[in-house]
Protein backbone atom coordinates (compact mmCIF):
# COMPACT_ATOMS: atom_id res chain seq x y z
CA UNK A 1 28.10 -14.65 10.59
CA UNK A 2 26.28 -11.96 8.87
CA UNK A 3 23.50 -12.94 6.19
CA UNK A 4 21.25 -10.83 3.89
CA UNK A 5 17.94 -12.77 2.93
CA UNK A 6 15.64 -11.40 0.20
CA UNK A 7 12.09 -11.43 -0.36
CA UNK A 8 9.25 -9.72 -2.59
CA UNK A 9 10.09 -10.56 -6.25
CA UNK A 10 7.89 -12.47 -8.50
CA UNK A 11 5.73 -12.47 -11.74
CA UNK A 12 4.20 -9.03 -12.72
CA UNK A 13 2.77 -7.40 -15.74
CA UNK A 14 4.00 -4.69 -17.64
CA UNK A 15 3.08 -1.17 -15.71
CA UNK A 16 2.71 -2.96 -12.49
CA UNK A 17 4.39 -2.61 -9.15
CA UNK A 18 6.93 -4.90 -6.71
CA UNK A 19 8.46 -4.40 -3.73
CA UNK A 20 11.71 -6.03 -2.47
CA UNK A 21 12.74 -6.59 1.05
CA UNK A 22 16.40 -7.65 2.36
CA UNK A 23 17.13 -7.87 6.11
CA UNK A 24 20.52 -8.33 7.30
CA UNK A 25 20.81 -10.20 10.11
CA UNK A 26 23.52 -11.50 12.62
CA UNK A 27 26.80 -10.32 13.93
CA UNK A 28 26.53 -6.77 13.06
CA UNK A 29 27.84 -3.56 14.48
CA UNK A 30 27.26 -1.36 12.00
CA UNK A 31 25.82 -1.38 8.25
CA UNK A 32 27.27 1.44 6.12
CA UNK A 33 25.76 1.68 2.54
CA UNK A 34 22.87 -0.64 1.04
CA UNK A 35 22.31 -1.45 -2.15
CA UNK A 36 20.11 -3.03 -5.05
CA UNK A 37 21.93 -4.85 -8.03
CA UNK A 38 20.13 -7.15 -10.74
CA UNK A 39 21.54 -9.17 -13.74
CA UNK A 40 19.65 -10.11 -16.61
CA UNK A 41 20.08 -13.85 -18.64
CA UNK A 42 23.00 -13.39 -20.96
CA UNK A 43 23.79 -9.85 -19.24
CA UNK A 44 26.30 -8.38 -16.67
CA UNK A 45 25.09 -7.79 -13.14
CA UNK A 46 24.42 -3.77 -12.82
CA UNK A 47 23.74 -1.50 -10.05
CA UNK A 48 20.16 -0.29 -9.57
CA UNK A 49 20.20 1.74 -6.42
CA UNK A 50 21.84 2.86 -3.96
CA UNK A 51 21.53 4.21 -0.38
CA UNK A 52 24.11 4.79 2.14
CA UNK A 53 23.88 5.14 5.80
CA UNK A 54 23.11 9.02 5.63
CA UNK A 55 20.66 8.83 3.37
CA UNK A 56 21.99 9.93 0.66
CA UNK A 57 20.72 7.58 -2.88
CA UNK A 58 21.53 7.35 -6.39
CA UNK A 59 19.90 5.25 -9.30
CA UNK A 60 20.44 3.40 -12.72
CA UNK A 61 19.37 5.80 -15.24
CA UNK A 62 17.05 3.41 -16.48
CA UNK A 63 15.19 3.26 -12.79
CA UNK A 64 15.28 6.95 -11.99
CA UNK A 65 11.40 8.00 -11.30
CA UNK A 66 10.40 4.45 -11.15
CA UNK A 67 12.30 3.04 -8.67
CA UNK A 68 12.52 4.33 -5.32
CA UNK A 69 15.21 2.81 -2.39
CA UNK A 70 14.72 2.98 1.67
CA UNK A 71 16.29 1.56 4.33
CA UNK A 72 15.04 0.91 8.11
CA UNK A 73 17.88 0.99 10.08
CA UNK A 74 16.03 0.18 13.19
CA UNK A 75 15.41 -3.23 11.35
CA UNK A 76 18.50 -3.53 9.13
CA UNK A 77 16.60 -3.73 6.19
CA UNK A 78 16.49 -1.80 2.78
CA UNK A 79 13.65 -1.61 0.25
CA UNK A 80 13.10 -1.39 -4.00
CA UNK A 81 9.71 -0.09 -4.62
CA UNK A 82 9.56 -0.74 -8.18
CA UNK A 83 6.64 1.09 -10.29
CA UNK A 84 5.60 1.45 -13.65
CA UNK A 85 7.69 -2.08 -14.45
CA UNK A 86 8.64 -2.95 -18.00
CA UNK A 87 9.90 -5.96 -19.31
CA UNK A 88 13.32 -5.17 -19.22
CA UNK A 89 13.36 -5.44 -15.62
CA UNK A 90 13.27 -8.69 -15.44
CA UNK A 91 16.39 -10.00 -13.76
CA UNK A 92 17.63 -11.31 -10.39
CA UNK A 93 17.81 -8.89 -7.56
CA UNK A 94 20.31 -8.85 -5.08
CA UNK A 95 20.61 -7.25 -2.08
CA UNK A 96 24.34 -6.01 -1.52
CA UNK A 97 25.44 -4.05 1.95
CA UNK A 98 29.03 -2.83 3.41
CA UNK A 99 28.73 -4.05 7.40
CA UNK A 100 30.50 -4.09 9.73
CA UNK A 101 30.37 -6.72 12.14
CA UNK A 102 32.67 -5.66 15.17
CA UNK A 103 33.43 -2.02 14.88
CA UNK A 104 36.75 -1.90 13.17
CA UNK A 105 35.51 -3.42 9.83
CA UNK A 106 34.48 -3.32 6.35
CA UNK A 107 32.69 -6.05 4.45
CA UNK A 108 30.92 -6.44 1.22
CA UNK A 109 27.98 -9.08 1.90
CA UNK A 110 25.37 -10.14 -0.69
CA UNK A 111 21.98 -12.07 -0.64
CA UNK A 112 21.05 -15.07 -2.15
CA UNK A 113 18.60 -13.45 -4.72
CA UNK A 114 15.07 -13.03 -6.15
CA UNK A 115 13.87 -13.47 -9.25
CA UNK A 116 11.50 -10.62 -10.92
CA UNK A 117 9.72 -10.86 -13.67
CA UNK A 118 7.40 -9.02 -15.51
CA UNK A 119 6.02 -10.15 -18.89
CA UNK A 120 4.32 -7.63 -21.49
């Protein structure tokens, strides 16, 4: 059983900073790409950011020079540094990563979730 638990979000004024945390933890051979989503009340759930296993990231373009993803592989855990915050960010995070649990496998697993919030 494989299981992605968030952490970090919360209440933050405008211009401020956050930083998320999800670990993956459990049956895990390998975790390929790592990523950020969010969905706003009322809204569909969008990517943020991206990272996969190389390295290699991309971003909303409404996060690009804010936001900033990393991943500690050594840990099995991926990062959102969020600066310069605006109200629009508010949503629910979730953590989303491809692992694979036994070597010969592919699977999409998500967290349960953090709520971020930052009023103007």
């Amino acid at each position: 059983q494989v299981q992605l638990v968030e952490s970090g979000g919360g209440l933050v004024q405008a211009g401020g900073s956050l930083r998320l945390s999800c670990a993956a933890s459990g049956r895990i051979y390998r975790i390929n790409a790592m990523r950020w989503y969010r969905q706003a009340p009322g809204k569909q759930r969008e990517l943020v950011a991206a990272m996969t296993s190389g390295g290699t990231t991309n971003y909303a373009d409404s996060v690009k020079g804010r936001f900033t993803i990393s991943r500690d592989n050594a840990k099995n855990t991926v990062y959102l540094q969020m600066n310069s915050l605006k109200p629009e960010d508010t949503a629910v995070y979730y953590c989303n990563a491809d692992i694979d649990p036994v070597g010969y496998m592919n699977r999409g697993y998500w967290g349960q979730g953090t709520q971020v919030t930052v009023s103007s």
